[in-house]
C-alpha atoms as a PDB file:
ATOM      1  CA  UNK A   1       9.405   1.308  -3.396  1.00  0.00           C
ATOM      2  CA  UNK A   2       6.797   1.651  -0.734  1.00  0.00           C
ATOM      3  CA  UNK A   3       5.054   4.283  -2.466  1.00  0.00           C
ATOM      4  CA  UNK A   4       4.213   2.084  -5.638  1.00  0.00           C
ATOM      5  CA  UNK A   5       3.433  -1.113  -3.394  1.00  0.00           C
ATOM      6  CA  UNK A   6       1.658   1.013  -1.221  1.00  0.00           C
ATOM      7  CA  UNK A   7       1.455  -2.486   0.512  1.00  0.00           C
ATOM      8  CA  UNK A   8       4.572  -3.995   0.777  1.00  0.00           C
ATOM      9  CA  UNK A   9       4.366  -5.388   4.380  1.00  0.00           C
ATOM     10  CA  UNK A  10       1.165  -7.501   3.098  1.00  0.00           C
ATOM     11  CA  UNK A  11       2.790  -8.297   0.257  1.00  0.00           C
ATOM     12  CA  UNK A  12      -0.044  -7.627  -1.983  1.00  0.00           C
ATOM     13  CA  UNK A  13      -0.921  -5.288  -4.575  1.00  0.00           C
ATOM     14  CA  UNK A  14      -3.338  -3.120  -6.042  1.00  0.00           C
ATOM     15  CA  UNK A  15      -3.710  -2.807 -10.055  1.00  0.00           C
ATOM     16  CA  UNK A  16      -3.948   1.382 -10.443  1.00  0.00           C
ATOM     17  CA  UNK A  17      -4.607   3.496 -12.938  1.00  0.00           C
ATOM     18  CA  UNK A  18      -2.709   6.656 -13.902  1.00  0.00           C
ATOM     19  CA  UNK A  19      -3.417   9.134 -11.781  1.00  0.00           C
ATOM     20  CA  UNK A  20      -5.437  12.102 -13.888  1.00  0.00           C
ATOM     21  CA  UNK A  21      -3.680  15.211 -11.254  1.00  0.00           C
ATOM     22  CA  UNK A  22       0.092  14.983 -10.328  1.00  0.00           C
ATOM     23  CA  UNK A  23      -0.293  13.144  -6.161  1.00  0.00           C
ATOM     24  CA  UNK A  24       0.228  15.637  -4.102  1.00  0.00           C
ATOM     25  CA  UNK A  25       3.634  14.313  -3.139  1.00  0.00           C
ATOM     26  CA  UNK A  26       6.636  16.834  -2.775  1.00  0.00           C
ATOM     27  CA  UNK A  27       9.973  15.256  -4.260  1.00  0.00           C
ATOM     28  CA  UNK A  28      12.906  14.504  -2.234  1.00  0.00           C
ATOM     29  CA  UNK A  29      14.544  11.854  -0.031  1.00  0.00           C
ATOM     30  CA  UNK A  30      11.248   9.667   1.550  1.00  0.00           C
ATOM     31  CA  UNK A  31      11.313   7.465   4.730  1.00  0.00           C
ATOM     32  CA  UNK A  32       8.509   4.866   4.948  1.00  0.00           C
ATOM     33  CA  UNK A  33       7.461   3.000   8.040  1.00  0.00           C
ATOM     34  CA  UNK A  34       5.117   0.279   8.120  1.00  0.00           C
ATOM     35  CA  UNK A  35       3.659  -2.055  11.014  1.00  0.00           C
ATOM     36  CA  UNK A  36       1.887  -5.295  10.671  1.00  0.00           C
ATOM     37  CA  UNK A  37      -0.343  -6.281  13.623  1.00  0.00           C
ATOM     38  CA  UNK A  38      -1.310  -9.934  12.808  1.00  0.00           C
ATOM     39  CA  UNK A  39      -4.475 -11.502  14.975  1.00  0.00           C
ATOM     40  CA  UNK A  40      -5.818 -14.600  14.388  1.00  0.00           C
ATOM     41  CA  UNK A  41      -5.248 -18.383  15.397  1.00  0.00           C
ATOM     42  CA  UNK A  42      -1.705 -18.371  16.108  1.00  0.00           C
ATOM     43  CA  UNK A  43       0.039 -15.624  17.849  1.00  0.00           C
ATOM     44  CA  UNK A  44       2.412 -13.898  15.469  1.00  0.00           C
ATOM     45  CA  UNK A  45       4.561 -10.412  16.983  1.00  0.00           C
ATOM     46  CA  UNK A  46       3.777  -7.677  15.001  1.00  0.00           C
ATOM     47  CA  UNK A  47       6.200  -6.260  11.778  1.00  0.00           C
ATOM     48  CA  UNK A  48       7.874  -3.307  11.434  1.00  0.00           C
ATOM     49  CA  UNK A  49       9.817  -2.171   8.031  1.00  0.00           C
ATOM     50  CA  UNK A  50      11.348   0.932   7.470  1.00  0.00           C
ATOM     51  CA  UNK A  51      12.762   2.011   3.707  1.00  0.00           C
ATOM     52  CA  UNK A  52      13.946   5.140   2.390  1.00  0.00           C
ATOM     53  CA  UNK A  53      13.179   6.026  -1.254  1.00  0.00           C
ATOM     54  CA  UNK A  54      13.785   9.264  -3.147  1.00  0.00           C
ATOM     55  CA  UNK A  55      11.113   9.984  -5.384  1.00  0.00           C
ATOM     56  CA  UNK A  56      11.865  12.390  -7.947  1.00  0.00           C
ATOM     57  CA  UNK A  57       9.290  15.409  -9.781  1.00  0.00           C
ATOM     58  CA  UNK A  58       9.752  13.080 -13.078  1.00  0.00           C
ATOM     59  CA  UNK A  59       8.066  10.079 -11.067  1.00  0.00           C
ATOM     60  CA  UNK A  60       4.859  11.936  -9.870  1.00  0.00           C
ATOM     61  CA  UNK A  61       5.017  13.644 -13.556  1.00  0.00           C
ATOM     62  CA  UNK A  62       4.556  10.184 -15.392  1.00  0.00           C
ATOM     63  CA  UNK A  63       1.770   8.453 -16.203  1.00  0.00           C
ATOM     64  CA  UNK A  64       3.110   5.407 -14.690  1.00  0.00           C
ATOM     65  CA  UNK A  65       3.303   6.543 -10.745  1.00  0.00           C
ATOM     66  CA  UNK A  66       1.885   4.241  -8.866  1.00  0.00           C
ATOM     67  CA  UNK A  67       1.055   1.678 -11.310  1.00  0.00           C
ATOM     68  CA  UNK A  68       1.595  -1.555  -9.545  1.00  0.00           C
ATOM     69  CA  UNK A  69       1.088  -5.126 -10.928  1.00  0.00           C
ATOM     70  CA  UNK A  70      -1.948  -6.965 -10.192  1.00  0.00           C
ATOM     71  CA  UNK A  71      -1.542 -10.180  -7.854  1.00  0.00           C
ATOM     72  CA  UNK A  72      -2.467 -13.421  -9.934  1.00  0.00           C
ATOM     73  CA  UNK A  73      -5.882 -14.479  -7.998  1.00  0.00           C
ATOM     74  CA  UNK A  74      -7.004 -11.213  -7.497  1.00  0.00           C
ATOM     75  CA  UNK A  75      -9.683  -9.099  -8.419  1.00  0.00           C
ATOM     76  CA  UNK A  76     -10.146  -5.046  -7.504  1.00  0.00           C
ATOM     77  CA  UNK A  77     -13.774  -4.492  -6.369  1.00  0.00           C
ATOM     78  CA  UNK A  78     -13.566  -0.693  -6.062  1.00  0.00           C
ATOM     79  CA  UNK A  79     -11.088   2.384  -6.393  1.00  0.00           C
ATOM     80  CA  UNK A  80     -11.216   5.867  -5.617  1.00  0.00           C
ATOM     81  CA  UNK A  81      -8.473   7.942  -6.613  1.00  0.00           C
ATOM     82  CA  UNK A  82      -7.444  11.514  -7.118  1.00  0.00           C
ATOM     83  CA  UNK A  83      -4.227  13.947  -6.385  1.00  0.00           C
ATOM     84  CA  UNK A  84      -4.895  13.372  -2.822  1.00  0.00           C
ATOM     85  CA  UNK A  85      -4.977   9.509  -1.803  1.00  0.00           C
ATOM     86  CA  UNK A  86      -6.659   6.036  -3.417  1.00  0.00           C
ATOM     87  CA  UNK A  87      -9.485   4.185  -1.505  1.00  0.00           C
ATOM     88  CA  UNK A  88      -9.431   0.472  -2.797  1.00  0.00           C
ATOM     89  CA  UNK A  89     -10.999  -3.044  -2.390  1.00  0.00           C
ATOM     90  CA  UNK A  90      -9.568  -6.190  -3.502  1.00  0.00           C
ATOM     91  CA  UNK A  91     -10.641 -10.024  -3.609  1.00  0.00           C
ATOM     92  CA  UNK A  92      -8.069 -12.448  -3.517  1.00  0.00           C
ATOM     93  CA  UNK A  93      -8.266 -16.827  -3.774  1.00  0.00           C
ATOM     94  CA  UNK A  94      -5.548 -18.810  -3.962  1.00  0.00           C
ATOM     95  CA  UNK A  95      -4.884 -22.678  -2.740  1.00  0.00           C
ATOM     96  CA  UNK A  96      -8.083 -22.806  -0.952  1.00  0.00           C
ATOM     97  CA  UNK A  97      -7.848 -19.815   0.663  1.00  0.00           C
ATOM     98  CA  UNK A  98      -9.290 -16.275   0.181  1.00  0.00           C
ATOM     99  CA  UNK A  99      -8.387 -12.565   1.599  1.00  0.00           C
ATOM    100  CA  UNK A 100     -10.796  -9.339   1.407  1.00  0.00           C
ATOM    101  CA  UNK A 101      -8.380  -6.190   1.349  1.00  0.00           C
ATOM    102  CA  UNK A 102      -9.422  -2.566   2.023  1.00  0.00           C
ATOM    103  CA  UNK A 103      -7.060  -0.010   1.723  1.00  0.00           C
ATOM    104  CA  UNK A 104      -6.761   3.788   1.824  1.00  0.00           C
ATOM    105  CA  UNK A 105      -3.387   6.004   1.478  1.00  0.00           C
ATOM    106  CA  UNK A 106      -3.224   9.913   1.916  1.00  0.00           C
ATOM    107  CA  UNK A 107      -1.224  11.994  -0.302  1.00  0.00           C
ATOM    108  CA  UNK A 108      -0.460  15.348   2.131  1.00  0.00           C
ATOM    109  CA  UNK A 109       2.717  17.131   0.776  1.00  0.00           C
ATOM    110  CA  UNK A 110       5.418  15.975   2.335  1.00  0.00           C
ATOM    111  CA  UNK A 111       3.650  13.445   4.014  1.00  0.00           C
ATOM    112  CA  UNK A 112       1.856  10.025   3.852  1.00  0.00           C
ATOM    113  CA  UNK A 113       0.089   7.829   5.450  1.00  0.00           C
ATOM    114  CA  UNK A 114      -2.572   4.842   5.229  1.00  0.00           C
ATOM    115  CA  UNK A 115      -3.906   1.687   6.623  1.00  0.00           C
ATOM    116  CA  UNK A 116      -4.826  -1.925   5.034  1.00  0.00           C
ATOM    117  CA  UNK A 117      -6.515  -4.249   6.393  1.00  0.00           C
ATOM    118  CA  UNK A 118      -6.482  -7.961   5.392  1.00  0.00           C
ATOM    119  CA  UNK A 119      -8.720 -10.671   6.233  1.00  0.00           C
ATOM    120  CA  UNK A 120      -7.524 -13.824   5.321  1.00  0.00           C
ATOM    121  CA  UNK A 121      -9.618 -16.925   5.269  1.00  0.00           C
ATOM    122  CA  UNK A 122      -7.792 -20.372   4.669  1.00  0.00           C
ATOM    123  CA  UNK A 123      -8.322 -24.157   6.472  1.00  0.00           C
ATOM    124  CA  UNK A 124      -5.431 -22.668   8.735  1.00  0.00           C
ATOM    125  CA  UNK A 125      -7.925 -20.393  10.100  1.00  0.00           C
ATOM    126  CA  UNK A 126      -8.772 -17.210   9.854  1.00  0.00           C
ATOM    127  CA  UNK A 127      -6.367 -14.081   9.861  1.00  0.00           C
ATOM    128  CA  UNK A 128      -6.038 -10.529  10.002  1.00  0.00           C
ATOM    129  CA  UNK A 129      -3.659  -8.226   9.154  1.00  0.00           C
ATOM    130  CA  UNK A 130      -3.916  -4.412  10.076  1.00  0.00           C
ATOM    131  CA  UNK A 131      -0.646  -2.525   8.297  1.00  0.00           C
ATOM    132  CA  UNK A 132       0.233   1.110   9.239  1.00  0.00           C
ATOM    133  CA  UNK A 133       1.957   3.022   6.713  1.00  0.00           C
ATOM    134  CA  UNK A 134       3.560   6.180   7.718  1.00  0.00           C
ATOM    135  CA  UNK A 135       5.862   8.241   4.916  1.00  0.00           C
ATOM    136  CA  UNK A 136       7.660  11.677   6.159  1.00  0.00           C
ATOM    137  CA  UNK A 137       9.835  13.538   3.327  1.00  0.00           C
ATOM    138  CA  UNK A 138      13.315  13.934   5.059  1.00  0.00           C
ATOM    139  CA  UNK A 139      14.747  16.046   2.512  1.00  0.00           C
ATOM    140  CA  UNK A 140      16.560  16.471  -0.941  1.00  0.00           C
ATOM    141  CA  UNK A 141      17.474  13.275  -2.714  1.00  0.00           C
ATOM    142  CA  UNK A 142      21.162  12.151  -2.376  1.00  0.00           C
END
């Protein structure tokens, strides 16, 4: 699922539109790594996920790739997107609190990769969160 939350490890979301050109993803069996580094107030270790997903020709053919759900609270500021990768910013408030996300993913084949970055405001403190997302296609789907 990595590839449609493109941000899983923040746990936030980006509303999408249909992509016009197919991504320039190659089907087959996907591994996804993402780390968290968290700075702020309190010291928190960074996060590390890794998923598999298979992502099959019909996915990247449908209009529906990559749609994902916006977050209640939050409101997309800007989005560039074509075959090759989506460049996004987001606004998010919630409980007195507000985060300013910036994200970028890059579609390269059998490949992908992408950073967000999260700044979180709340009367916690302030927070950021810097997630590295790193796909590799490992082969045919199972």
């Amino acid at each position: 699922m990595m590839i449609r939350y493109m941000v899983v490890a923040a746990a936030l979301a980006v509303p999408m539109v249909a992509l016009a050109d197919t991504p320039n993803v190659t089907p087959g069996e996907w591994e996804f790594v993402s780390v968290t580094r968290i700075s702020g107030d309190m010291d928190i270790p960074d996060q590390t996920e890794t998923e598999r997903q298979c992502i099959t020709q019909e996915e990247l053919d449908s209009e529906s790739f990559g749609l994902i759900e916006e977050e209640q609270g939050c409101e997309l500021l800007s989005q560039d997107m074509n075959a090759d990768g989506i460049n996004y910013s987001m606004a998010c408030s919630a409980e007195g609190g507000q985060a300013t996300i910036d994200g970028e993913m890059r579609f390269m084949g059998e490949r992908i990769d992408g950073d967000v970055s999260i700044l979180t405001e709340s009367p916690m403190g302030e927070l950021t969160m810097n997630t590295s997302i790193e796909g590799e296609r490992i082969g045919d789907c199972g």
